[in-house]
Protein backbone atom coordinates (compact mmCIF):
# COMPACT_ATOMS: atom_id res chain seq x y z
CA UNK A 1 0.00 0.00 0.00
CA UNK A 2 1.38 3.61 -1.16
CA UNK A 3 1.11 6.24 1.24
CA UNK A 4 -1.77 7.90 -1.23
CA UNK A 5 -4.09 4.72 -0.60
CA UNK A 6 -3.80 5.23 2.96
CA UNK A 7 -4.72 9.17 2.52
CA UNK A 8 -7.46 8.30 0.41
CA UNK A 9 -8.65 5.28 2.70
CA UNK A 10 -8.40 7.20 5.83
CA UNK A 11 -10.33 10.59 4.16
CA UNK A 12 -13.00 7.95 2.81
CA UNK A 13 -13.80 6.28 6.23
CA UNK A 14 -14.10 9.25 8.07
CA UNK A 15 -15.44 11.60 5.52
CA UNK A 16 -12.48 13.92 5.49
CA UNK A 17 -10.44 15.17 2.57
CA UNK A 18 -7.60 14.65 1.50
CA UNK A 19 -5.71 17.49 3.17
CA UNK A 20 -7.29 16.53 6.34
CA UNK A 21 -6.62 13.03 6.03
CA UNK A 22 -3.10 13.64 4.56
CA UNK A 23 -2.10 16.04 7.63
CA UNK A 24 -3.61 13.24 10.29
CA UNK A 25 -0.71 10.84 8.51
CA UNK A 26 1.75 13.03 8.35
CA UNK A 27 1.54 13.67 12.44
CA UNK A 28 1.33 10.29 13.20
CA UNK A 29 4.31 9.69 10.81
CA UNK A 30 6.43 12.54 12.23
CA UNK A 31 6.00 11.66 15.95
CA UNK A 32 7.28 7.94 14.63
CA UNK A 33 10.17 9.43 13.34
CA UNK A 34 10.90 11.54 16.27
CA UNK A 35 10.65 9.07 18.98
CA UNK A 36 13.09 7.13 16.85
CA UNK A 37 15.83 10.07 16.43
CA UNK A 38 15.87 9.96 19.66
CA UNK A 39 16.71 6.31 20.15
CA UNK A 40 13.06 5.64 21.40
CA UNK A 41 10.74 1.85 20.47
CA UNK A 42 7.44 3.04 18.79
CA UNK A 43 4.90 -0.20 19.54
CA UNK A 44 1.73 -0.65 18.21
CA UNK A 45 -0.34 -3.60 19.88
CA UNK A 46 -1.23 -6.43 17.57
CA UNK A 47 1.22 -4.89 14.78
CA UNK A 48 4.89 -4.61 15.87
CA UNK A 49 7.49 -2.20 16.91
CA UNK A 50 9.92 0.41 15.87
CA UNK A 51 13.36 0.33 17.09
CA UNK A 52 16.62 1.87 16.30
CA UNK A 53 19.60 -0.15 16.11
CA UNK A 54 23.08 1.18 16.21
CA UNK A 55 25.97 -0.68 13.51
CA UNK A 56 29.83 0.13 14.70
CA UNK A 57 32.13 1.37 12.18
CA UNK A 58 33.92 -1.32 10.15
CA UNK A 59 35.61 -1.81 7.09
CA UNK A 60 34.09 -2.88 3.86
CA UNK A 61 34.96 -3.11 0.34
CA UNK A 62 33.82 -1.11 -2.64
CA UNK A 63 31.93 -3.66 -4.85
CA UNK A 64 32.38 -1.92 -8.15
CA UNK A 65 36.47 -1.60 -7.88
CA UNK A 66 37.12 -4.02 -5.42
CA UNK A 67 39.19 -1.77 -2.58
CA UNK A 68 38.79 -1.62 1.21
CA UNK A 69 36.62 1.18 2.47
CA UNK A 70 35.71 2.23 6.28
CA UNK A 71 32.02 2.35 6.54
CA UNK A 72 30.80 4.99 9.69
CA UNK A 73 28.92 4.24 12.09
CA UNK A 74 25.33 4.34 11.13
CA UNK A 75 21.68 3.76 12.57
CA UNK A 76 19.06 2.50 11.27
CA UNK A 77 15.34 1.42 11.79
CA UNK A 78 13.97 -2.11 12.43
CA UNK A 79 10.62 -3.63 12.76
CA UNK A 80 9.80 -6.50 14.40
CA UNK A 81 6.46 -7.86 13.71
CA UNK A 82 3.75 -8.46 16.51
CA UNK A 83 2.55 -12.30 17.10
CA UNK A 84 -0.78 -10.91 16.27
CA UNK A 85 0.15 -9.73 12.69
CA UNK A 86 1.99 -12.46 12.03
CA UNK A 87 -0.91 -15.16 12.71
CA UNK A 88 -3.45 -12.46 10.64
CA UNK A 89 -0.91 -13.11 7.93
CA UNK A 90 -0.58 -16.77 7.99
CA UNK A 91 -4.35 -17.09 8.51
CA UNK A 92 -3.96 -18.71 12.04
């Protein structure tokens, strides 16, 4: 699902428009993203969580020319889906 089926979704089930429904998405999306800069776990019950994990800097090699690089230290989200998702999905 693209972010424009969820704005038109949303604005259809609760007879908004698409401004209305678009802003509602982009706050919820926005206070995700904060929590997460700042190295909160965004959970939503019966769907998953959010979390930040944190790589180390090592070294890696450039795949197109074949020489050693160092890669930075980086973070980057991770979701880990809820048991109750994950039965919805298998139909359990």
């Amino acid at each position: 699902m693209k972010i424009s089926h969820l704005i038109a979704s949303l604005a259809k089930r609760e007879n908004l428009t698409d401004k209305q429904s678009s802003t509602i998405i982009d706050l919820i999306f926005d206070g995700f993203t904060e929590t997460l800069k700042q190295g909160g776990r965004v959970e939503i019950m019966g769907f998953g969580a959010f979390t930040v994990r944190h790589y180390g800097e090592y070294r890696g090699r450039n795949p197109k020319t074949g020489s050693s690089i160092d890669i930075k230290e980086k973070r980057s989200a991770f979701f880990k889906v809820g048991n109750d998702l994950k039965e919805r999905v298998n139909g359990t």
